[in-house]
C-alpha atoms as a PDB file:
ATOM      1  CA  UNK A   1     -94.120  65.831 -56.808  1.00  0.00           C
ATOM      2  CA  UNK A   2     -95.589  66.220 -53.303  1.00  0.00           C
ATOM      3  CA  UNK A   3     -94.856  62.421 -52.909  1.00  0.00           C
ATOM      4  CA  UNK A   4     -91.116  62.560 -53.616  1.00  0.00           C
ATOM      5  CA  UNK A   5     -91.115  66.137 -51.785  1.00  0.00           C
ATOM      6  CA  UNK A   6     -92.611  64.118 -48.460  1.00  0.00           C
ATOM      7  CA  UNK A   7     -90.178  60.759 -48.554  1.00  0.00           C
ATOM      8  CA  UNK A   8     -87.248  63.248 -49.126  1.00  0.00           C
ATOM      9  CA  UNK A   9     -88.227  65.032 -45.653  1.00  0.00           C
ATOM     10  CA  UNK A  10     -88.550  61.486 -44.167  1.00  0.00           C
ATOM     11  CA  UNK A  11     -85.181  60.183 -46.060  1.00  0.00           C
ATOM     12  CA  UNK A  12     -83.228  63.608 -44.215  1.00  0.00           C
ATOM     13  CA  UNK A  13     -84.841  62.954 -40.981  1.00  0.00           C
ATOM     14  CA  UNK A  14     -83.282  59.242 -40.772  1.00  0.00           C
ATOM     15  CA  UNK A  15     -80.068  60.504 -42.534  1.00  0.00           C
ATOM     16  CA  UNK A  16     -79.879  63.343 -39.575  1.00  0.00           C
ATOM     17  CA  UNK A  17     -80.349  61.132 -36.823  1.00  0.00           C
ATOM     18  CA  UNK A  18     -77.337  58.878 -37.846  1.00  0.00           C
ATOM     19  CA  UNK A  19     -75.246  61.620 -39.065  1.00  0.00           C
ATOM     20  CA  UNK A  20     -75.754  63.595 -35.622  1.00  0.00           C
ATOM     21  CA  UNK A  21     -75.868  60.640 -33.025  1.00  0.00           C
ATOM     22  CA  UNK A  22     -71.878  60.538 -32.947  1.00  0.00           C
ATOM     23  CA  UNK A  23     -71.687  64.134 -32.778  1.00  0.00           C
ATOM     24  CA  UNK A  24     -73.896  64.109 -29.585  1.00  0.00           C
ATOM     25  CA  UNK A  25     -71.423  61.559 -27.878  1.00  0.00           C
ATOM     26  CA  UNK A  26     -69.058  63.647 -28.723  1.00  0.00           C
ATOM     27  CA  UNK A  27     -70.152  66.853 -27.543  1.00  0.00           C
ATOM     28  CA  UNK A  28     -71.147  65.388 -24.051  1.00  0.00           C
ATOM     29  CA  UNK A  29     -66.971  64.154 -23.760  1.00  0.00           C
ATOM     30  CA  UNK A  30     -65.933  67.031 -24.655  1.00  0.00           C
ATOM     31  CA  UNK A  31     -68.090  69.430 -21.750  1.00  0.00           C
ATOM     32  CA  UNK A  32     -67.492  66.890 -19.213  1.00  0.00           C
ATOM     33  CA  UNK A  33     -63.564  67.318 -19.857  1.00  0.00           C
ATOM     34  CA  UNK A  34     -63.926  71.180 -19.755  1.00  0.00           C
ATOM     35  CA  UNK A  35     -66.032  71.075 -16.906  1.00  0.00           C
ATOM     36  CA  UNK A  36     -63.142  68.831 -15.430  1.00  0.00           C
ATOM     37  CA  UNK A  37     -60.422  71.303 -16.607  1.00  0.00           C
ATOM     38  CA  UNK A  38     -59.067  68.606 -19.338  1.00  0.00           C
ATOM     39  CA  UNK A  39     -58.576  69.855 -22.817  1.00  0.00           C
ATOM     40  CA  UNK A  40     -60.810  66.316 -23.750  1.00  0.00           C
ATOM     41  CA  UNK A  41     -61.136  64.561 -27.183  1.00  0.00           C
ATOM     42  CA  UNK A  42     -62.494  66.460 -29.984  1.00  0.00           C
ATOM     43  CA  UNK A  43     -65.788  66.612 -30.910  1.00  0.00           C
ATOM     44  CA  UNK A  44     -65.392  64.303 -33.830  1.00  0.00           C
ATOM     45  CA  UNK A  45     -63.500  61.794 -32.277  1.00  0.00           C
ATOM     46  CA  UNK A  46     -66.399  59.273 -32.247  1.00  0.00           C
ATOM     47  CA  UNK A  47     -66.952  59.580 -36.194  1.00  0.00           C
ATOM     48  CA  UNK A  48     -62.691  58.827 -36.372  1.00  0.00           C
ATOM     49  CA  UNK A  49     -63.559  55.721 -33.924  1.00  0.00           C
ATOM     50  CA  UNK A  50     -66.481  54.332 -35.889  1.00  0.00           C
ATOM     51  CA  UNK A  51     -63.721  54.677 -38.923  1.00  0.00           C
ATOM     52  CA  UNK A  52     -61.080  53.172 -37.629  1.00  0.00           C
ATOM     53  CA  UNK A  53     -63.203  49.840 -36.554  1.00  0.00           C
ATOM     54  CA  UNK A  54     -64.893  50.014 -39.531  1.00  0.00           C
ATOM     55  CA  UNK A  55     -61.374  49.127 -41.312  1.00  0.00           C
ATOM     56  CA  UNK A  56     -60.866  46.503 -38.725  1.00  0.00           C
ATOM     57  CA  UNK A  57     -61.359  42.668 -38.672  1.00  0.00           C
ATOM     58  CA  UNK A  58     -63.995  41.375 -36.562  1.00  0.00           C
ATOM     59  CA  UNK A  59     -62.373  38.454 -34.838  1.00  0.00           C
ATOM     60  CA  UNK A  60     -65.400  35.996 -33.496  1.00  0.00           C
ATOM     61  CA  UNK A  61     -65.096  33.292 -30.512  1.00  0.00           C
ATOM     62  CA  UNK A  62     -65.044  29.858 -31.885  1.00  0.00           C
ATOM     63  CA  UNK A  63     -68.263  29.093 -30.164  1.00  0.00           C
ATOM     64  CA  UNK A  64     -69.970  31.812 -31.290  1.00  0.00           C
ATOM     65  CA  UNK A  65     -73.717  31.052 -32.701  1.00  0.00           C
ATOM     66  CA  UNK A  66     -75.270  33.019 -36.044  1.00  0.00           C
ATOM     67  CA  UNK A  67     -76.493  35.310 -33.499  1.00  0.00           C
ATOM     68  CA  UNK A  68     -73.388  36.782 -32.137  1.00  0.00           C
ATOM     69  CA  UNK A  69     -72.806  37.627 -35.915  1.00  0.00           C
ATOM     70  CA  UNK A  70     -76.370  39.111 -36.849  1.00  0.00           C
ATOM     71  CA  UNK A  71     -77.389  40.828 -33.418  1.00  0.00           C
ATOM     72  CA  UNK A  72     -75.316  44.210 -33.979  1.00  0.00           C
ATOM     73  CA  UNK A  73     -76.955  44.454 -37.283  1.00  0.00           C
ATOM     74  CA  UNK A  74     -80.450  43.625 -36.198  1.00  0.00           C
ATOM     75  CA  UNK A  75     -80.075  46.310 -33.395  1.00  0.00           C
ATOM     76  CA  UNK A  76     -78.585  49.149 -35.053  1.00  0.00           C
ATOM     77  CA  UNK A  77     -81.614  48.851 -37.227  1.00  0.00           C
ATOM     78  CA  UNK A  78     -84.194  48.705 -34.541  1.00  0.00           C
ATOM     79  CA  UNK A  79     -82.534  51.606 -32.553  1.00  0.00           C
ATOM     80  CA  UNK A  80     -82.406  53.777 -35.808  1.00  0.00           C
ATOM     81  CA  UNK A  81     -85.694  52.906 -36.995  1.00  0.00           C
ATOM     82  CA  UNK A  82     -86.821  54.417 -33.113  1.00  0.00           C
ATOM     83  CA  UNK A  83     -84.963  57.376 -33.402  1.00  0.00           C
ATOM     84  CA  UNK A  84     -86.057  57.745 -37.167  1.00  0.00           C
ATOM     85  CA  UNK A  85     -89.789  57.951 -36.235  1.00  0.00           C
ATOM     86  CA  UNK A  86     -89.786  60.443 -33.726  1.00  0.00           C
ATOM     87  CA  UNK A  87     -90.270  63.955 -35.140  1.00  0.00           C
ATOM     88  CA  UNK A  88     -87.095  66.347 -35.027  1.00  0.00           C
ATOM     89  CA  UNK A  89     -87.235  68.622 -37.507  1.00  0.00           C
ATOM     90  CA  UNK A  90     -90.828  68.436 -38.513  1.00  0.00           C
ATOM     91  CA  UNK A  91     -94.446  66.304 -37.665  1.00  0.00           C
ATOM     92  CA  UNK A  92     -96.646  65.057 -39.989  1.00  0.00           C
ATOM     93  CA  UNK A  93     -93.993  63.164 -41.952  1.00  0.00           C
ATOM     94  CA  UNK A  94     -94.877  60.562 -44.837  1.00  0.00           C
ATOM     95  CA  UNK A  95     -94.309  57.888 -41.802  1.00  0.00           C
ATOM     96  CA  UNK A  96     -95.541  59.718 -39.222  1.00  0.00           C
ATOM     97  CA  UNK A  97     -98.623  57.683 -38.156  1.00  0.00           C
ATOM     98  CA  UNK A  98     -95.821  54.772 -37.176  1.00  0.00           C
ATOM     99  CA  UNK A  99     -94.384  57.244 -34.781  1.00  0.00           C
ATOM    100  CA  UNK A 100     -96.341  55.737 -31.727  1.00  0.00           C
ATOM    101  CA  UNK A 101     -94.686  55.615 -28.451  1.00  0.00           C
ATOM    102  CA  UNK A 102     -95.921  51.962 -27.584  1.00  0.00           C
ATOM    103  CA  UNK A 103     -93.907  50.692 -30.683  1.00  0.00           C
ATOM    104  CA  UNK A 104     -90.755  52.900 -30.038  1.00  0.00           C
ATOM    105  CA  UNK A 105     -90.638  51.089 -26.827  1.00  0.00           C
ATOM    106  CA  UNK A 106     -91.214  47.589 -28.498  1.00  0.00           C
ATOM    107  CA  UNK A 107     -87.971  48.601 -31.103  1.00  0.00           C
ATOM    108  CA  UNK A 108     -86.429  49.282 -27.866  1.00  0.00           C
ATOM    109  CA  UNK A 109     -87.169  46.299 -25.861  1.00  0.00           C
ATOM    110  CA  UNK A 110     -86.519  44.073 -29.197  1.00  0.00           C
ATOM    111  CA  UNK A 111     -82.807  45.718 -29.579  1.00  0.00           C
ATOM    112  CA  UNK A 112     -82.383  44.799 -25.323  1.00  0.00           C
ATOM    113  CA  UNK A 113     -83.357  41.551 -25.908  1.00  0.00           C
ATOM    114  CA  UNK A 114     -80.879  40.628 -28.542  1.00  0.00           C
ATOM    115  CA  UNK A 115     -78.202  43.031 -27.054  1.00  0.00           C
ATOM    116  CA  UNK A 116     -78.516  40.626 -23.695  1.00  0.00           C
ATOM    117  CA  UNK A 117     -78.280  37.089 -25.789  1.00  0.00           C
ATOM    118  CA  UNK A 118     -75.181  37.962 -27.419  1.00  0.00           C
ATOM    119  CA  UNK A 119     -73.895  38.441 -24.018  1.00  0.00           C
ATOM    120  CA  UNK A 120     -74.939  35.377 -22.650  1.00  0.00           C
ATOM    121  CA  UNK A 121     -73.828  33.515 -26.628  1.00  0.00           C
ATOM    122  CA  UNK A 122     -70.289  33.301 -26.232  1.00  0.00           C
ATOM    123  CA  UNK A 123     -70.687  31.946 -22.751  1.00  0.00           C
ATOM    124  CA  UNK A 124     -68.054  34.609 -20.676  1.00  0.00           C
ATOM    125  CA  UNK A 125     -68.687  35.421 -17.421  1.00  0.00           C
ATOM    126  CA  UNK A 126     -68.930  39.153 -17.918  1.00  0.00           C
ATOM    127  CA  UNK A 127     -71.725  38.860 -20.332  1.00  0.00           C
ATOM    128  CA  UNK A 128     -73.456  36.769 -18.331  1.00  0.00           C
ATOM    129  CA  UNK A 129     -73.218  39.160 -15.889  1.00  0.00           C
ATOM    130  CA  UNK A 130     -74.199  42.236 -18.217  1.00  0.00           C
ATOM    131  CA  UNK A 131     -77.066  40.444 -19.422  1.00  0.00           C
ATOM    132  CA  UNK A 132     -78.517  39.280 -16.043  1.00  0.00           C
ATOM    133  CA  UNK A 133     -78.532  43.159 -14.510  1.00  0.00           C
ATOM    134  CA  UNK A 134     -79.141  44.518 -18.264  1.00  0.00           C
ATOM    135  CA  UNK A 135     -82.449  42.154 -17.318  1.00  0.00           C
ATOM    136  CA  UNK A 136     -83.145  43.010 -14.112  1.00  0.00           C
ATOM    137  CA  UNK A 137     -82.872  47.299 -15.107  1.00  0.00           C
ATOM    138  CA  UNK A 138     -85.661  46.498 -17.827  1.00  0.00           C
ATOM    139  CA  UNK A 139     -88.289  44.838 -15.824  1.00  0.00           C
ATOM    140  CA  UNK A 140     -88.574  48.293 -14.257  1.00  0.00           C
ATOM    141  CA  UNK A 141     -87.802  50.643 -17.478  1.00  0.00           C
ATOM    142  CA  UNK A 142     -90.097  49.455 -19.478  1.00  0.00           C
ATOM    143  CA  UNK A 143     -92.999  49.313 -17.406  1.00  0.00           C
ATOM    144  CA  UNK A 144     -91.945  52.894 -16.257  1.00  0.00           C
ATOM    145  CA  UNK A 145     -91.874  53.900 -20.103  1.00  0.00           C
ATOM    146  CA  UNK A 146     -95.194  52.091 -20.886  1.00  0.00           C
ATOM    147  CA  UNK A 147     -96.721  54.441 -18.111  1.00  0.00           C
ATOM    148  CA  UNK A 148     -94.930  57.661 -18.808  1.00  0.00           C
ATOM    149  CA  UNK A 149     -96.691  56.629 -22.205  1.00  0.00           C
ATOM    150  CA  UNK A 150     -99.841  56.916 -20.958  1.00  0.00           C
ATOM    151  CA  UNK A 151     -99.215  59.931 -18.651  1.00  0.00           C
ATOM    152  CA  UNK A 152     -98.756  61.487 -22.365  1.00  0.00           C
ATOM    153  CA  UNK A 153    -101.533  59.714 -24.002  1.00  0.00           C
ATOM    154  CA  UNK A 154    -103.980  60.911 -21.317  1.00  0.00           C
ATOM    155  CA  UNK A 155    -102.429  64.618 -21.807  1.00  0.00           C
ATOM    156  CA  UNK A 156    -102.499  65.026 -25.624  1.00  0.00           C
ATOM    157  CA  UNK A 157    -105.221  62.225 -26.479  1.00  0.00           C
ATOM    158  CA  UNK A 158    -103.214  59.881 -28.911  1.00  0.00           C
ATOM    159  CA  UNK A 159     -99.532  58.010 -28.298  1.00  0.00           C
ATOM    160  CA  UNK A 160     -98.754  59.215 -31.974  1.00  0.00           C
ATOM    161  CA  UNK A 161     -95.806  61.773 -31.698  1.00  0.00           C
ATOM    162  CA  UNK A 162     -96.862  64.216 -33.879  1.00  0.00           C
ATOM    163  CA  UNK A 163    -100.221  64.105 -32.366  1.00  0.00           C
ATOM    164  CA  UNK A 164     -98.234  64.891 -28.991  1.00  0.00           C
ATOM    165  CA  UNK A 165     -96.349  67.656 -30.312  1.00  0.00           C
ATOM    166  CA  UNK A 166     -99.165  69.266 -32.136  1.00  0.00           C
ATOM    167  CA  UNK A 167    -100.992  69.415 -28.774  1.00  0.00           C
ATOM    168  CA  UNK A 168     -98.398  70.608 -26.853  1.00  0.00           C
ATOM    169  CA  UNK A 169     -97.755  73.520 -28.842  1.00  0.00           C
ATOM    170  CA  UNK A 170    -101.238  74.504 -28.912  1.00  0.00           C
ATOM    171  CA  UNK A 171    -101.869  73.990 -26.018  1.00  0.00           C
ATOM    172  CA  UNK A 172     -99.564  75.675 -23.437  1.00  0.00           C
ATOM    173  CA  UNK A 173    -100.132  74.556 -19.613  1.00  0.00           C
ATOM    174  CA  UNK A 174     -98.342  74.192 -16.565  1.00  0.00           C
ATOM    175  CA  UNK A 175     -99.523  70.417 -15.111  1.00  0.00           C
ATOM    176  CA  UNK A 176     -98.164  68.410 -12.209  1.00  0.00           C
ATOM    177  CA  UNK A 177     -98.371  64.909 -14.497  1.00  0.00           C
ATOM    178  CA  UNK A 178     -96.015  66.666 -17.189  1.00  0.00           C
ATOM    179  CA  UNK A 179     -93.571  66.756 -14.699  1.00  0.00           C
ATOM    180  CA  UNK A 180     -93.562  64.073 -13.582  1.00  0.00           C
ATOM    181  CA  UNK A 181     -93.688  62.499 -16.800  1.00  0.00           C
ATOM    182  CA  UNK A 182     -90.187  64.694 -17.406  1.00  0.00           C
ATOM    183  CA  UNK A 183     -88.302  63.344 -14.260  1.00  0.00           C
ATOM    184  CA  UNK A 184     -89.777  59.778 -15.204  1.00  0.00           C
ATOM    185  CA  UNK A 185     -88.233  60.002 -18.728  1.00  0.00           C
ATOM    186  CA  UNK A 186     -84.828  61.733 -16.949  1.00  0.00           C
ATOM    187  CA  UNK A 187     -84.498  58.566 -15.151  1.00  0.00           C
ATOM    188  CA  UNK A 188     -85.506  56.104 -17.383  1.00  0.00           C
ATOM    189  CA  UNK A 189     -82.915  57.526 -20.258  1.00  0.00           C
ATOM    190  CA  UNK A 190     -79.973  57.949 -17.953  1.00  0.00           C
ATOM    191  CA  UNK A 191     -80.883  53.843 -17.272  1.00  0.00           C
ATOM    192  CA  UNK A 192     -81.365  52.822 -20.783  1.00  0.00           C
ATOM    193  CA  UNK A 193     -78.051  54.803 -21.869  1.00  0.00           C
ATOM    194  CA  UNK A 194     -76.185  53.413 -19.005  1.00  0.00           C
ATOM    195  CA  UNK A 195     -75.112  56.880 -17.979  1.00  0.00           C
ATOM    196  CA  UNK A 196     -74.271  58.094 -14.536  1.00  0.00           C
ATOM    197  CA  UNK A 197     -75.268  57.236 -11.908  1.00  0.00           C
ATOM    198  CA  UNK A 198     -76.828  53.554 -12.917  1.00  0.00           C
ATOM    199  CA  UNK A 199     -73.414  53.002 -14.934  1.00  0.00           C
ATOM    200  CA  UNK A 200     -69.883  55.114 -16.031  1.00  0.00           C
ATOM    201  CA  UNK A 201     -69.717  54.932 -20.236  1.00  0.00           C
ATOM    202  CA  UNK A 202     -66.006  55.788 -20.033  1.00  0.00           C
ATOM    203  CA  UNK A 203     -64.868  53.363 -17.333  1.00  0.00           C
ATOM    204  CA  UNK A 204     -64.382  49.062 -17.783  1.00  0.00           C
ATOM    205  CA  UNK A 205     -64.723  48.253 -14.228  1.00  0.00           C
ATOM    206  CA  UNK A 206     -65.935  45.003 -13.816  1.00  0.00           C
ATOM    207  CA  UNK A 207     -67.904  44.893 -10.877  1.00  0.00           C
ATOM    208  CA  UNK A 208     -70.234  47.516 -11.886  1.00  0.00           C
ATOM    209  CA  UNK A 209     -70.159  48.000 -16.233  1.00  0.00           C
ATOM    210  CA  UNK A 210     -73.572  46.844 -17.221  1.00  0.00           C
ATOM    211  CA  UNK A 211     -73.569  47.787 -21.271  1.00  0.00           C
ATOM    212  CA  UNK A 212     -69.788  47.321 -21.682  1.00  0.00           C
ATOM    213  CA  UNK A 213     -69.890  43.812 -20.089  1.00  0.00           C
ATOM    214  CA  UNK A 214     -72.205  42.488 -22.924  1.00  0.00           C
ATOM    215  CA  UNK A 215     -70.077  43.799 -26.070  1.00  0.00           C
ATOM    216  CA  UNK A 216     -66.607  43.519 -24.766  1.00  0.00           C
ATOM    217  CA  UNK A 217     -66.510  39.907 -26.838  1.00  0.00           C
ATOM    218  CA  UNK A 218     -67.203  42.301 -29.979  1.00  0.00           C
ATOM    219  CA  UNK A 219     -64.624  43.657 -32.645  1.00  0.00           C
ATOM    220  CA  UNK A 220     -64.067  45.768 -35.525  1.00  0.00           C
ATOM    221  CA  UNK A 221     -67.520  46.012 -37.666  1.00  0.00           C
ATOM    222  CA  UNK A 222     -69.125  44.415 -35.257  1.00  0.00           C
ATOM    223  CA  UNK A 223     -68.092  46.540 -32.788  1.00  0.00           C
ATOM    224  CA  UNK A 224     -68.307  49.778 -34.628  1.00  0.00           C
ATOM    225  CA  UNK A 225     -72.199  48.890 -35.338  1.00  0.00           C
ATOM    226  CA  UNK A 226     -72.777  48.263 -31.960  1.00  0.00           C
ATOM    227  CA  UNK A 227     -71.164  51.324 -30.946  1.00  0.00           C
ATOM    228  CA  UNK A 228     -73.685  53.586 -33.042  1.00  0.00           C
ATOM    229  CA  UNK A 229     -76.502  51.995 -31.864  1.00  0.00           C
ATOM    230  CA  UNK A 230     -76.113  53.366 -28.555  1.00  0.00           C
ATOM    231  CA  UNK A 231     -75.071  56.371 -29.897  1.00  0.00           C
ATOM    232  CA  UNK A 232     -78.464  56.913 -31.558  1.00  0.00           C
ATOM    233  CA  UNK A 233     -80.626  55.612 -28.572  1.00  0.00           C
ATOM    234  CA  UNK A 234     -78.544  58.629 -26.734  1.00  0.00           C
ATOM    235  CA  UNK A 235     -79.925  60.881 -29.864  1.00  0.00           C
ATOM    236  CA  UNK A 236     -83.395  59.109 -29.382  1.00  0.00           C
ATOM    237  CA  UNK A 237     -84.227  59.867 -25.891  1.00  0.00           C
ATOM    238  CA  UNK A 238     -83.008  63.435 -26.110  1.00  0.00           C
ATOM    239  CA  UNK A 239     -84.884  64.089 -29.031  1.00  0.00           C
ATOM    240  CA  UNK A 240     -88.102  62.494 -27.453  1.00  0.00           C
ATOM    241  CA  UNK A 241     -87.885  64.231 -24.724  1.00  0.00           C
ATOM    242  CA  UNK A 242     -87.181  67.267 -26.838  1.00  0.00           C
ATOM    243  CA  UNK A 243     -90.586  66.228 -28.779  1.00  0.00           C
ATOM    244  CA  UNK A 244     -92.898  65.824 -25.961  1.00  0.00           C
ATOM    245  CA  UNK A 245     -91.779  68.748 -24.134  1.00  0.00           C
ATOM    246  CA  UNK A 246     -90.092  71.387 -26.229  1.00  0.00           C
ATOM    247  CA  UNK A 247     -91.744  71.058 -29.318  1.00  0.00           C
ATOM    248  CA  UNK A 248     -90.898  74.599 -30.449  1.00  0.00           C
ATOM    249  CA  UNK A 249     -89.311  74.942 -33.739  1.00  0.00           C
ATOM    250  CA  UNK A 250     -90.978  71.859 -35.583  1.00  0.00           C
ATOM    251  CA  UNK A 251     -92.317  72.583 -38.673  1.00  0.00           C
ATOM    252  CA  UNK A 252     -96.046  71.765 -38.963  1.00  0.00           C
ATOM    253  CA  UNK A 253     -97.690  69.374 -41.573  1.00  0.00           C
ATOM    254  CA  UNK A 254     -97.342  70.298 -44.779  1.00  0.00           C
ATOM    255  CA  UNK A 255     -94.789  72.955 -44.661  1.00  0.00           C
ATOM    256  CA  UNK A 256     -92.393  73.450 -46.986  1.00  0.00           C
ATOM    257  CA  UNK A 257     -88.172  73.450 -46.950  1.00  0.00           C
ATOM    258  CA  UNK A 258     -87.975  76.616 -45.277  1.00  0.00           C
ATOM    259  CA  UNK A 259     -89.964  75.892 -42.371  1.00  0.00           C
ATOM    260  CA  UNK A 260     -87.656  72.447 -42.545  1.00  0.00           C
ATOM    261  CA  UNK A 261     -84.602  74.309 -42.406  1.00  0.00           C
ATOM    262  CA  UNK A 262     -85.644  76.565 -39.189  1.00  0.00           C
ATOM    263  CA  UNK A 263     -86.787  73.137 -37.699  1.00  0.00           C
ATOM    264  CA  UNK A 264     -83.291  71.465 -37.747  1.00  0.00           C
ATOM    265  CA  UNK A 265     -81.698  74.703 -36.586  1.00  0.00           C
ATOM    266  CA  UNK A 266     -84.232  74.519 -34.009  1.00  0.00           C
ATOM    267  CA  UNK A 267     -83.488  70.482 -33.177  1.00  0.00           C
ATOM    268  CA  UNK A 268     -79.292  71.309 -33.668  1.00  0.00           C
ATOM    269  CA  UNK A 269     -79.897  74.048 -30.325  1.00  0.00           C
ATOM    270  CA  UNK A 270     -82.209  71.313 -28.674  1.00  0.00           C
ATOM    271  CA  UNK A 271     -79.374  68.595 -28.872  1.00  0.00           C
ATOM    272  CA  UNK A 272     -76.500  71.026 -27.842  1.00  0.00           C
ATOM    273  CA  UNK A 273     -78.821  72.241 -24.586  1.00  0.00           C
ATOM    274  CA  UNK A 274     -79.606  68.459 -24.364  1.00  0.00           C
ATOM    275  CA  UNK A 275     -75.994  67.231 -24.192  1.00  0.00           C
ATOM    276  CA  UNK A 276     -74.352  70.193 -21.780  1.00  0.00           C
ATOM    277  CA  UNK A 277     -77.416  69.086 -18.952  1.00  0.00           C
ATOM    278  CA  UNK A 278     -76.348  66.175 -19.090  1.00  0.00           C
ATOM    279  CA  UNK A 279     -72.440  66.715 -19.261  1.00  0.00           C
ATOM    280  CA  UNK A 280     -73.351  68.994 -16.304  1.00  0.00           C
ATOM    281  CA  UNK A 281     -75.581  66.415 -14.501  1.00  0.00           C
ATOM    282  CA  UNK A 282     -73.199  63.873 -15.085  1.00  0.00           C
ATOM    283  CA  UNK A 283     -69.982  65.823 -13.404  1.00  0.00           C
ATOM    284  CA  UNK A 284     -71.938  66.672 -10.090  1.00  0.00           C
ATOM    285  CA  UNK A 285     -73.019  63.523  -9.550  1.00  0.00           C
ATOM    286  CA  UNK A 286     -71.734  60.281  -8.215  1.00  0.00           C
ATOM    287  CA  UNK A 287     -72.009  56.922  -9.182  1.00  0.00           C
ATOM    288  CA  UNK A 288     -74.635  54.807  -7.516  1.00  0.00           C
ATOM    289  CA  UNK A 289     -74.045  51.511  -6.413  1.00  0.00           C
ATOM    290  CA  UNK A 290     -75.191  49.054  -8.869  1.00  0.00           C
ATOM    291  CA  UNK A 291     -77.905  47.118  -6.640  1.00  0.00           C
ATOM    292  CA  UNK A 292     -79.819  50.495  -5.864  1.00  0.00           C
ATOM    293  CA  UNK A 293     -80.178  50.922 -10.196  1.00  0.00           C
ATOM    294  CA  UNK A 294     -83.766  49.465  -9.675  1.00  0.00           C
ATOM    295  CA  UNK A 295     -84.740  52.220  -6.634  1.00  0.00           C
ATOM    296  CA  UNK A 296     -84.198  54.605  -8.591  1.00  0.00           C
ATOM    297  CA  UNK A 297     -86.386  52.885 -11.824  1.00  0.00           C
ATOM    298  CA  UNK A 298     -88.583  52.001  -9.135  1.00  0.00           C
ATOM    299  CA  UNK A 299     -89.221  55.632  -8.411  1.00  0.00           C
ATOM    300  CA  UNK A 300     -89.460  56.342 -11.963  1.00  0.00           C
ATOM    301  CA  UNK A 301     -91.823  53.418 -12.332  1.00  0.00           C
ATOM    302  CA  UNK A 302     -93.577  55.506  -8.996  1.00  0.00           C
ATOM    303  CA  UNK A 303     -93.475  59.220 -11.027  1.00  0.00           C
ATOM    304  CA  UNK A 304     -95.350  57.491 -14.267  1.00  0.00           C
ATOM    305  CA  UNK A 305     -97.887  55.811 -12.100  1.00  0.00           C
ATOM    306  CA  UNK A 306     -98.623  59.053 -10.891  1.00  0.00           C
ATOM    307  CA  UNK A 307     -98.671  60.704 -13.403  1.00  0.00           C
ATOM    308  CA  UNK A 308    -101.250  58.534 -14.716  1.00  0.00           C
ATOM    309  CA  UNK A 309    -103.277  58.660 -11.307  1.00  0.00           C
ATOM    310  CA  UNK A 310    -103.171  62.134 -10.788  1.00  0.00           C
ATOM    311  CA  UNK A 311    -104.931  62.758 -14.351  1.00  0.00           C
ATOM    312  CA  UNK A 312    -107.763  59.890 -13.345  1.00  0.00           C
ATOM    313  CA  UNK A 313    -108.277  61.871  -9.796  1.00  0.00           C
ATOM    314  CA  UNK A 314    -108.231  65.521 -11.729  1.00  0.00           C
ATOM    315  CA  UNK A 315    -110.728  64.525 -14.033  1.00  0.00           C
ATOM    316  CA  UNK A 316    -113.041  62.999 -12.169  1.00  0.00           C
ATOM    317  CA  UNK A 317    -113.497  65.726 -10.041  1.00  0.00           C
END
């Protein structure tokens, strides 16, 4: 019984993460038009988008490999898998001891690697060009991610999420590296999401689209795949951000469904504080030229790096 009790928490958590990534897109739209003093799209209108490509045919490039075909599947699964393992409602799931932040940044890196050779598959000039700065961005995010990683590791002791939280809520401090850590992560999501300033989700412009210029060969189920993918690595980097430093409201191991239920009302306020900073961030801030992107993951590469050094130096004192 406490078997099927434990992969039923795990099932909700991934069935949570997909049902709310769409909801989160939505939500940021949908400030940023208030904020803007347009009425916006609804709320749901990413869940009516997903539909309605969903009932479209995919029309595929004659010289389009097996890999054009495959890739959007092969990502979503990596990207939800990543957001599946981090802890939202509750630690200490069934799967918990896979939720390691060295191997959500591997799922990561493996759903930017195939997201960047379907851009360069069909052979267009704006993939090419997608996939060459998609490229250059992660030779600097994921190095900056890798030490954010052990800016945390050093903190709680272990890379395993629920680990993290666990010490964080027990053990309540103000530190410098945490901070940095926190700006480092800032900068590294608004990168990986392509979110302003490195990139503008609801604009086409060719000389500076980054994510857009990689999938604009894609259509219908193909497309709509795609689509949530990067709707649930928005979901994943709010919610581990959300893990690591606001772990309030997560249910500890072994709890049962009521503690569960006050930990998704708990990760419901999380996302909705998560999504109006950055509909707010996003409306009083411009748009960065697209050859200063790796400055600023430079400087996040900086904040993790020193992070990790200011740790070494406290401790050895």
């Amino acid at each position: 019984m406490a078997l099927m009790l434990d992969l039923a928490a795990q099932g909700a958590q991934m069935s949570l993460v997909l049902a709310l990534a769409p909801g989160l897109l939505g939500l940021t739209r949908k400030i940023k038009a208030r904020l803007l003093r347009r009425r916006g799209p609804p709320i749901v209108q990413p869940y009516r988008d997903l539909a309605k490509l969903l009932r479209k045919e995919a029309v595929v490039a004659e010289n389009a490999s097996w890999l054009f075909r495959s890739a959007p599947y092969m990502i979503f699964v990596a990207t939800w898998v990543a957001a599946s393992l981090i802890p939202t409602f509750a630690t200490g799931l069934i799967f918990s001891w896979t939720a390691d932040l060295i191997a959500i940044t591997a799922l990561l890196g493996s759903a930017r690697f195939f997201l960047a050779l379907v851009g360069m598959d069909v052979g267009t000039s704006f993939g090419g060009i997608g996939s060459s700065r998609e490229a250059m961005f992660a030779t600097l995010a994921e190095p900056a991610m890798i030490m954010i990683s052990f800016t945390v590791a050093l903190i709680a002791g272990s890379t395993q999420l629920s680990s993290v939280a666990e010490h964080m809520l027990s053990h309540l401090e103000l530190r410098v590296s945490l901070g940095l850590a926190l700006f480092g992560l800032i900068i590294v999501a608004l990168a990986e999401n392509a979110r302003i300033p490195v990139d503008n989700p609801a604009t086409h412009l060719e000389l500076t689209m980054v994510h857009e210029a990689m999938i604009l060969e894609y259509s219908g189920r193909h497309l709509a795949v795609i689509e949530m993918a990067a709707a649930l690595k928005l979901l994943l980097y709010v919610s581990l951000a959300a893990c690591i430093f606001a772990p309030w409201g997560l249910a500890p191991p072994g709890a049962g469904p009521l503690f569960w239920a006050i930990g998704v009302v708990a990760y419901l306020f999380k996302l909705l504080a998560g999504g109006c900073m950055l509909a707010v961030f996003e409306t009083s801030i411009a748009k960065m030229r697209v050859f200063r992107v790796p400055e600023l993951l430079g400087a996040a590469l900086m904040l993790g790096f020193l992070g990790v050094l200011l740790l070494f130096v406290s401790r050895s004192l």
